[in-house]
N, C-alpha and C. Protein backbone atom coordinates (compact mmCIF):
# COMPACT_ATOMS: atom_id res chain seq x y z
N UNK A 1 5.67 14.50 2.28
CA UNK A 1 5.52 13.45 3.24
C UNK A 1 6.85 12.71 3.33
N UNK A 2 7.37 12.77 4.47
CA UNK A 2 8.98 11.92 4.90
C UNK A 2 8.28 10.64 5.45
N UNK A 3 8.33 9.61 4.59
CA UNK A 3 7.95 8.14 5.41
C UNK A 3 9.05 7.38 5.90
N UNK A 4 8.75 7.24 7.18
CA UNK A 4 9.99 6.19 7.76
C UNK A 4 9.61 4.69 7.63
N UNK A 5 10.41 4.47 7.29
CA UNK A 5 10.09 2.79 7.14
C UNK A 5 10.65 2.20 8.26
N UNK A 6 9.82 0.88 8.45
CA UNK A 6 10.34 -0.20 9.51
C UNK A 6 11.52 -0.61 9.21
N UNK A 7 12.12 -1.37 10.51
CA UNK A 7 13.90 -1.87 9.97
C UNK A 7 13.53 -2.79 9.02
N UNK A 8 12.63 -3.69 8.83
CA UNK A 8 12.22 -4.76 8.20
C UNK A 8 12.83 -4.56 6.54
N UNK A 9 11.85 -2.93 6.38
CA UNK A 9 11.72 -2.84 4.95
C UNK A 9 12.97 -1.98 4.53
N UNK A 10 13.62 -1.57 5.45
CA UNK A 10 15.06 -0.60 4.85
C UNK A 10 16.12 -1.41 3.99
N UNK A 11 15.83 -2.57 4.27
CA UNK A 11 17.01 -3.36 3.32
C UNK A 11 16.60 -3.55 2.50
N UNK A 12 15.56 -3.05 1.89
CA UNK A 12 15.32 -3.15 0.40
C UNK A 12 15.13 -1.86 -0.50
N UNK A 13 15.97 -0.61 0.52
CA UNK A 13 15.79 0.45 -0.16
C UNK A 13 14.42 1.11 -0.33
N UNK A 14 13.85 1.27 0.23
CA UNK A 14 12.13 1.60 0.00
C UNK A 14 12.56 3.23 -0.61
N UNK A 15 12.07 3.40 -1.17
CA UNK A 15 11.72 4.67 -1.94
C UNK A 15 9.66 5.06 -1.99
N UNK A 16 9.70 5.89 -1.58
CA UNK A 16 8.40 6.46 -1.51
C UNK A 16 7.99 7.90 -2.45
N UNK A 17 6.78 7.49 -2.95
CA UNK A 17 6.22 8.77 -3.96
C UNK A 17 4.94 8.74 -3.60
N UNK A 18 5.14 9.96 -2.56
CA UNK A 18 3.30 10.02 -2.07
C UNK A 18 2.78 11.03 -3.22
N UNK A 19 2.96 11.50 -4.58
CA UNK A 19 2.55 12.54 -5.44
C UNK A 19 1.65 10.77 -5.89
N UNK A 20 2.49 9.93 -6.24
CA UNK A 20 1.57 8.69 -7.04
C UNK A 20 1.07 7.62 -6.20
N UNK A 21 1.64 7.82 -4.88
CA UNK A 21 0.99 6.69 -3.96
C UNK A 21 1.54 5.56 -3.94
N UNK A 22 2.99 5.56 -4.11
CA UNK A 22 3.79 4.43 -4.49
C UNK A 22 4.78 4.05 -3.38
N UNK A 23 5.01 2.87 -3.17
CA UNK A 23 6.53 2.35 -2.80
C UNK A 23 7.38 1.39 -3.38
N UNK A 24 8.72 1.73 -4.17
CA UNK A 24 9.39 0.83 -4.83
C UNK A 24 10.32 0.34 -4.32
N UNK A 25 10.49 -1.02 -4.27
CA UNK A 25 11.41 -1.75 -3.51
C UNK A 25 12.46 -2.44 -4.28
N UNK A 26 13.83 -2.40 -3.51
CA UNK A 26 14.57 -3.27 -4.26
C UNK A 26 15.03 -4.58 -4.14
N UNK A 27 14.30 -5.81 -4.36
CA UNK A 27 14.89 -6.71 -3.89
C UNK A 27 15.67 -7.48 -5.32
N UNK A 28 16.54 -9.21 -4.31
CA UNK A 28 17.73 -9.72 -5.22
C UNK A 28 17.23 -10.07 -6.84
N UNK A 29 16.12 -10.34 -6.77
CA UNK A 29 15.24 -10.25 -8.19
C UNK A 29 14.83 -9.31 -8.87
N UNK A 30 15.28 -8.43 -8.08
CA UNK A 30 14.48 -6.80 -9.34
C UNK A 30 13.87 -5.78 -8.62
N UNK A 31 12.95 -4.51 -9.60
CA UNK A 31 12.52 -3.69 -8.56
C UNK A 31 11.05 -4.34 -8.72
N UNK A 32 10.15 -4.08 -7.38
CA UNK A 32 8.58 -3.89 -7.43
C UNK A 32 8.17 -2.93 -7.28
N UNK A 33 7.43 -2.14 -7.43
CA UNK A 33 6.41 -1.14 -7.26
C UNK A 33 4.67 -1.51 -6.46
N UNK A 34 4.58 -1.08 -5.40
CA UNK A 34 3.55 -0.80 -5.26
C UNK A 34 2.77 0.20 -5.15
N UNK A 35 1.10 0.13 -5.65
CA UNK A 35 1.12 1.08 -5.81
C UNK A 35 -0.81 1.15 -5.70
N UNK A 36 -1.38 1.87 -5.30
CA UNK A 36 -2.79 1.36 -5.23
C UNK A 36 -3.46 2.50 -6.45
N UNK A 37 -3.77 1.96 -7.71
CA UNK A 37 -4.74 2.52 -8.56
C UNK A 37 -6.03 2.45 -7.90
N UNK A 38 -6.90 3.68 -8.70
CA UNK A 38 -7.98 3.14 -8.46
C UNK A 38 -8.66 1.78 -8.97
N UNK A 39 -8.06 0.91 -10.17
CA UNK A 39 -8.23 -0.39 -10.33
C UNK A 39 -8.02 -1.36 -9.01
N UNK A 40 -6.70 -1.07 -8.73
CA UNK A 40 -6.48 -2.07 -7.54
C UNK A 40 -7.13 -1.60 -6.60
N UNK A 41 -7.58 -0.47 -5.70
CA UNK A 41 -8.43 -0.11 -4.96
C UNK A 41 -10.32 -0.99 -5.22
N UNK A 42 -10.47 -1.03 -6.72
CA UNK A 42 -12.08 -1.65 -6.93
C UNK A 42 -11.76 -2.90 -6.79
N UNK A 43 -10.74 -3.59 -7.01
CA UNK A 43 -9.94 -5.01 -7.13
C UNK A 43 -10.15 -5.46 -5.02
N UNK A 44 -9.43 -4.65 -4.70
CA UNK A 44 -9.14 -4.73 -3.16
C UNK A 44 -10.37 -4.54 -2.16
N UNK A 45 -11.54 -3.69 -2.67
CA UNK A 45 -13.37 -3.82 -2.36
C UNK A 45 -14.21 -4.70 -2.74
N UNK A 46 -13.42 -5.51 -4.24
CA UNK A 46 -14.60 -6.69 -4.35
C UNK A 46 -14.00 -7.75 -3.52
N UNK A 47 -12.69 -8.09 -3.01
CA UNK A 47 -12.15 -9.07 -2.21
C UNK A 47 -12.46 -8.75 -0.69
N UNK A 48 -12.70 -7.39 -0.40
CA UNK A 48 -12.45 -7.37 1.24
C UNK A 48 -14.00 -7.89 1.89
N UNK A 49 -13.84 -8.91 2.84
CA UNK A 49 -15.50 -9.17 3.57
C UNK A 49 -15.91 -8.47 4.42
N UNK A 50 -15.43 -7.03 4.60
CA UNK A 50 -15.98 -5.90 4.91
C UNK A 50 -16.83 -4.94 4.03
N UNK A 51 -16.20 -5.09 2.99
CA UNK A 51 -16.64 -4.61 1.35
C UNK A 51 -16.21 -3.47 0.87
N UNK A 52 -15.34 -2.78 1.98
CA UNK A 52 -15.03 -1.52 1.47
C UNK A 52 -13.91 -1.30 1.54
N UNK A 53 -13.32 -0.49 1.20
CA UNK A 53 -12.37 0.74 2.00
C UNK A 53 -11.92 1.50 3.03
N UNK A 54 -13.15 1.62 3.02
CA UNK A 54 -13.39 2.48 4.51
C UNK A 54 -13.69 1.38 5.61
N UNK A 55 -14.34 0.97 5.24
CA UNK A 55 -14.20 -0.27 6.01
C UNK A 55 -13.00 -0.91 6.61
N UNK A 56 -12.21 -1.02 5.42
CA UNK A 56 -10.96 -1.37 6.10
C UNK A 56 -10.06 -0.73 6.75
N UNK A 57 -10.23 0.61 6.17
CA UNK A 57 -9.21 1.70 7.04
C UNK A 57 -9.98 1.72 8.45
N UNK A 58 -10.60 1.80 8.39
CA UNK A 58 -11.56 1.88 9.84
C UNK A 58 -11.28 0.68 10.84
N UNK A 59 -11.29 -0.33 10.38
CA UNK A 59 -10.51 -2.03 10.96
C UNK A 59 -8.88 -1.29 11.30
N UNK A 60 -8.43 -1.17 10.26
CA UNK A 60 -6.98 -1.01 10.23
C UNK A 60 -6.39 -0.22 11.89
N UNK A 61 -7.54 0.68 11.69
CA UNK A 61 -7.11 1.98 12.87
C UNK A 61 -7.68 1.12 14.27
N UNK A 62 -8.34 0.45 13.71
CA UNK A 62 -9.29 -0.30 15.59
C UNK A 62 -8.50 -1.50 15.92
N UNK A 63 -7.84 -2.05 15.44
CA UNK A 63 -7.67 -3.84 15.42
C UNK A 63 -6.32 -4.51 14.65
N UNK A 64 -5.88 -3.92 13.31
CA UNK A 64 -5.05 -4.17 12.46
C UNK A 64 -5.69 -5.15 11.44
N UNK A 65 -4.49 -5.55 10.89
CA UNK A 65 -4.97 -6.07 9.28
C UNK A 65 -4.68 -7.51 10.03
N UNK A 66 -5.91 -8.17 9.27
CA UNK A 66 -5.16 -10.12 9.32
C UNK A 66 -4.58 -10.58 8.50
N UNK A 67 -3.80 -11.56 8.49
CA UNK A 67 -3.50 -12.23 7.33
C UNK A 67 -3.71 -12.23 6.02
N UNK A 68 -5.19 -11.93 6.01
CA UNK A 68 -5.58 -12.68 4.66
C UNK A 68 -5.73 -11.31 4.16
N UNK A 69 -6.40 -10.18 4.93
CA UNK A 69 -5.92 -8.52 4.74
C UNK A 69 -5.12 -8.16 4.14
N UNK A 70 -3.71 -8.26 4.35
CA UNK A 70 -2.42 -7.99 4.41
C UNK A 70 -2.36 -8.78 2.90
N UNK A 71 -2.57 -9.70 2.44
CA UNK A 71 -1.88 -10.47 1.11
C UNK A 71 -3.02 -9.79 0.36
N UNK A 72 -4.53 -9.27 0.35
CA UNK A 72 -5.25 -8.81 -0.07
C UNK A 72 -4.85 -7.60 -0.61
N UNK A 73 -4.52 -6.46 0.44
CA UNK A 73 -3.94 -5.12 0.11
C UNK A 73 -2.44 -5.50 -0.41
N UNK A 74 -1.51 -6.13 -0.77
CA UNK A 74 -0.24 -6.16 -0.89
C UNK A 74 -0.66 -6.92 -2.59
N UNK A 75 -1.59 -7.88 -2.58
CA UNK A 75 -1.60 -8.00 -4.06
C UNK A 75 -2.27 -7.58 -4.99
N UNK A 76 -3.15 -6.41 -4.61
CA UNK A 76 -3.67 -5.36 -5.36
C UNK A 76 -2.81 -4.26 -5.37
N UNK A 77 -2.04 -4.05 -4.79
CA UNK A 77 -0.77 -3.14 -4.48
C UNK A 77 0.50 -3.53 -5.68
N UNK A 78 0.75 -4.67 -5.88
CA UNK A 78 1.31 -5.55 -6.41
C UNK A 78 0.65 -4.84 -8.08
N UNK A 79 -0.09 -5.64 -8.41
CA UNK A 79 -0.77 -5.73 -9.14
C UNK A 79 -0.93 -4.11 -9.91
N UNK A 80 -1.42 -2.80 -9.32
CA UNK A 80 -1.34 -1.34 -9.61
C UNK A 80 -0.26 -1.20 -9.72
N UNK A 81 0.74 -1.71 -9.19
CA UNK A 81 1.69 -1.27 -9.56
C UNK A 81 3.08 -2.12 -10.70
N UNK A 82 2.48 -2.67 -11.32
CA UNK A 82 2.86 -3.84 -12.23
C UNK A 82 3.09 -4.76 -12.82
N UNK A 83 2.90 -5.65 -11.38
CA UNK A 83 3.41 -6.62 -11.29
C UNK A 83 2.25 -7.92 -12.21
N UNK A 84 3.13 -8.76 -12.75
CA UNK A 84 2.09 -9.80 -13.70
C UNK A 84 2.34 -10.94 -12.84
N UNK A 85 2.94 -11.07 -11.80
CA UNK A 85 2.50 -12.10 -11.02
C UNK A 85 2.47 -11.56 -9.57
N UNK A 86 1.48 -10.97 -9.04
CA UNK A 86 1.63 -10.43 -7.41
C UNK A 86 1.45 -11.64 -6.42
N UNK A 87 1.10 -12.61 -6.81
CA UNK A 87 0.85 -13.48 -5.61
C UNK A 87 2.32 -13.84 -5.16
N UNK A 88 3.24 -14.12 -6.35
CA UNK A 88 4.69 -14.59 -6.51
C UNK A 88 5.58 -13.84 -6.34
N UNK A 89 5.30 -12.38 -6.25
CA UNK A 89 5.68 -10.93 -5.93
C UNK A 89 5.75 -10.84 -4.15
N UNK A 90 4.72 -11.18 -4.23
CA UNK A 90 4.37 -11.41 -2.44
C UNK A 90 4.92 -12.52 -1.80
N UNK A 91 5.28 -13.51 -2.48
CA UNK A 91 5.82 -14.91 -1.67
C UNK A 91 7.56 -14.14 -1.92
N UNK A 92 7.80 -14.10 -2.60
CA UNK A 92 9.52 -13.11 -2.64
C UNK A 92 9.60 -12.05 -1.90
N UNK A 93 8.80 -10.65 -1.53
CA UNK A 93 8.83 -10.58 -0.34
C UNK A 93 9.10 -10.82 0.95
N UNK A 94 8.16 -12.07 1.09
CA UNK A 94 8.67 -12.80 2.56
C UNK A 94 9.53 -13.04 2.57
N UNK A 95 10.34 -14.02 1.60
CA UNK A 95 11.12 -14.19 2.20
C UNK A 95 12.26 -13.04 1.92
N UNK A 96 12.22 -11.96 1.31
CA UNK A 96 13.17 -10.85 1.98
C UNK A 96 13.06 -10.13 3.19
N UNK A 97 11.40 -10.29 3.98
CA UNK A 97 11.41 -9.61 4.54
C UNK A 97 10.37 -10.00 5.79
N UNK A 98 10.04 -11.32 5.36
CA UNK A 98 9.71 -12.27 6.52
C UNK A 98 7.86 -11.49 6.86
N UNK A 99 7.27 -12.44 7.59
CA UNK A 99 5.74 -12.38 7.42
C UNK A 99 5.35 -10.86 8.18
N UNK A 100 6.01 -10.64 8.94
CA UNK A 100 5.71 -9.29 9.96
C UNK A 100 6.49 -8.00 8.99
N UNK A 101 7.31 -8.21 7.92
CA UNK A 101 7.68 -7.11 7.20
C UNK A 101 6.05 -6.76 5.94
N UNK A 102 5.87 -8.05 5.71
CA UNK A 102 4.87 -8.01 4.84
C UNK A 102 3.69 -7.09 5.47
N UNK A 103 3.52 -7.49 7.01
CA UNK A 103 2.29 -6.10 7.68
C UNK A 103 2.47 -5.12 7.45
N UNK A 104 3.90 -4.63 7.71
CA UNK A 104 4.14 -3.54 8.11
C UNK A 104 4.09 -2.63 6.76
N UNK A 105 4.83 -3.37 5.72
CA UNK A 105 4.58 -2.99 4.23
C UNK A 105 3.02 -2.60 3.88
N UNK A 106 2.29 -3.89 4.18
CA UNK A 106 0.38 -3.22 3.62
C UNK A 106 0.17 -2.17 4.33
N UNK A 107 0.49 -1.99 5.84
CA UNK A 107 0.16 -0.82 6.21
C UNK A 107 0.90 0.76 5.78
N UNK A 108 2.37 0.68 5.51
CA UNK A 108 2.72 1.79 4.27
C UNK A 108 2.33 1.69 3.59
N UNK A 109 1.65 1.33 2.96
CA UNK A 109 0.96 1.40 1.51
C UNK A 109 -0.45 1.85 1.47
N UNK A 110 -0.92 1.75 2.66
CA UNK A 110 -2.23 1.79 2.68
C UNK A 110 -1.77 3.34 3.45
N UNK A 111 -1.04 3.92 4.02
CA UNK A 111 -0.42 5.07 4.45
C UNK A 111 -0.33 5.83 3.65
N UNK A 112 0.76 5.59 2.58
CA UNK A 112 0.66 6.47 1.29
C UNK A 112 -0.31 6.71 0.68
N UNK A 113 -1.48 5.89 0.35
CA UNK A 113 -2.01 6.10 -0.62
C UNK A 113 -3.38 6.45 0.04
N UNK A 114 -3.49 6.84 1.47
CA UNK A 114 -4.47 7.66 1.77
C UNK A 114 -4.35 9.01 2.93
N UNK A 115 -2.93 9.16 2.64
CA UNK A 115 -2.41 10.62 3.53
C UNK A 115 -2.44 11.29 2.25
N UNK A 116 -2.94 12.48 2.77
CA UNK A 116 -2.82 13.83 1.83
C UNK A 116 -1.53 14.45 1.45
N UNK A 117 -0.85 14.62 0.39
CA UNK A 117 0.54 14.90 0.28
C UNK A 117 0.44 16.82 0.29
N UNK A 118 1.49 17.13 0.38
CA UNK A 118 1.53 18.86 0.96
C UNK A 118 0.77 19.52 -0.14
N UNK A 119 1.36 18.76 -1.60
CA UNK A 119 0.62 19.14 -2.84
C UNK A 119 -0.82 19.46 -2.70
N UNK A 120 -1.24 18.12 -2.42
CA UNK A 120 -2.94 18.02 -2.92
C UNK A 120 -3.83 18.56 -1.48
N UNK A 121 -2.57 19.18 -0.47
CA UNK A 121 -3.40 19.99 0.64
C UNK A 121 -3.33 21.57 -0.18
N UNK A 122 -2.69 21.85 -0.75
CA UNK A 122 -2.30 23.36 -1.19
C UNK A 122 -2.98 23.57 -2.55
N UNK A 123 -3.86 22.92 -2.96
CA UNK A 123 -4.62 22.98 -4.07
C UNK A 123 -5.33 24.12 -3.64
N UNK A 124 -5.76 24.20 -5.08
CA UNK A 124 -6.72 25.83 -5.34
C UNK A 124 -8.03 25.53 -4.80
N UNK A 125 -8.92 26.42 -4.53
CA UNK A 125 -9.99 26.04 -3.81
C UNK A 125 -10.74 25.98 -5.11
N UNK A 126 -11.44 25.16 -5.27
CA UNK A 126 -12.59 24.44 -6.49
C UNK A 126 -11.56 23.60 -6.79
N UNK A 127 -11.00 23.17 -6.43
CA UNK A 127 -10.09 21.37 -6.38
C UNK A 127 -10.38 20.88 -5.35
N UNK A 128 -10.81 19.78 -5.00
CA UNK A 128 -10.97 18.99 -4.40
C UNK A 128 -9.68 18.26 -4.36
N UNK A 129 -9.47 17.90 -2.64
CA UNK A 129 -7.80 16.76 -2.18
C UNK A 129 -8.34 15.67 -1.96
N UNK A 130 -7.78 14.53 -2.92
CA UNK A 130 -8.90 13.46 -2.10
C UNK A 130 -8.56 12.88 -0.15
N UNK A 131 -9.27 12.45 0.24
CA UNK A 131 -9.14 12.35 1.53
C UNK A 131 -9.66 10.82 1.91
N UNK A 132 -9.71 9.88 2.35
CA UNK A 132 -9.66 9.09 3.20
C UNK A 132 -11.40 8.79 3.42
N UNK A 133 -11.65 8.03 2.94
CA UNK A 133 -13.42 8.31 3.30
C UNK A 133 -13.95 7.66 4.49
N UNK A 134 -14.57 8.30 5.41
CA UNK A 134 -15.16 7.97 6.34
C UNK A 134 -16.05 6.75 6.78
């Protein structure tokens, strides 16, 4: 998977690993990682007032993410992927990359970590790829 990033997020070097579902960024404070475990995924279903996942991917594709979406998926993202303070992870962000980089970011992330990578399409048959749930 070749992910292009928005101009937003190129100045921070985005590096992408769709094998782990990750994007690591470099900003003037350090690197972050995001990254959606399945922790932060059960983390990101007990917060969403849709309740799901699918739910939200399903919003995502009809309407987009709101506000409160976007800091939802970005600090469970945060959070899977290391961070011991994601809320403060996410306010540094902005301002590297301002409130409309922050969308565009939950929505790579939520990209990576539910596109099928070439790998887990070319699996042996009695493997299951996970996929995106309906």
């Amino acid at each position: 998977m070749n992910m292009r990033f928005p101009p937003q997020l190129r100045s921070l070097a985005p590096r992408a690993n769709p094998h782990r579902g990750a994007i690591s960024l470099t900003l003037p404070s350090g690197e972050l990682c995001l990254q959606m475990t399945l922790a932060a995924l059960a983390e990101l279903e007990a917060e969403l007032a849709s309740g799901s996942t699918a739910a939200l991917l399903r919003k995502v594709g009809e309407e987009g993410l709101n506000a409160k979406e976007t800091q939802q998926v970005l600090v469970a993202a945060l959070r899977g992927g290391g961070a011991v303070n994601p809320a403060a992870s996410v306010e540094a962000l902005r301002q590297c990359i301002g409130v409309q980089g922050l969308f565009s970011l939950a929505l790579q992330v939520l990209l990576i970590t539910f596109t099928p990578t070439q790998r887990s399409e070319s699996l042996q048959s009695g493997e299951a790829a996970f996929r995106a749930p309906k």
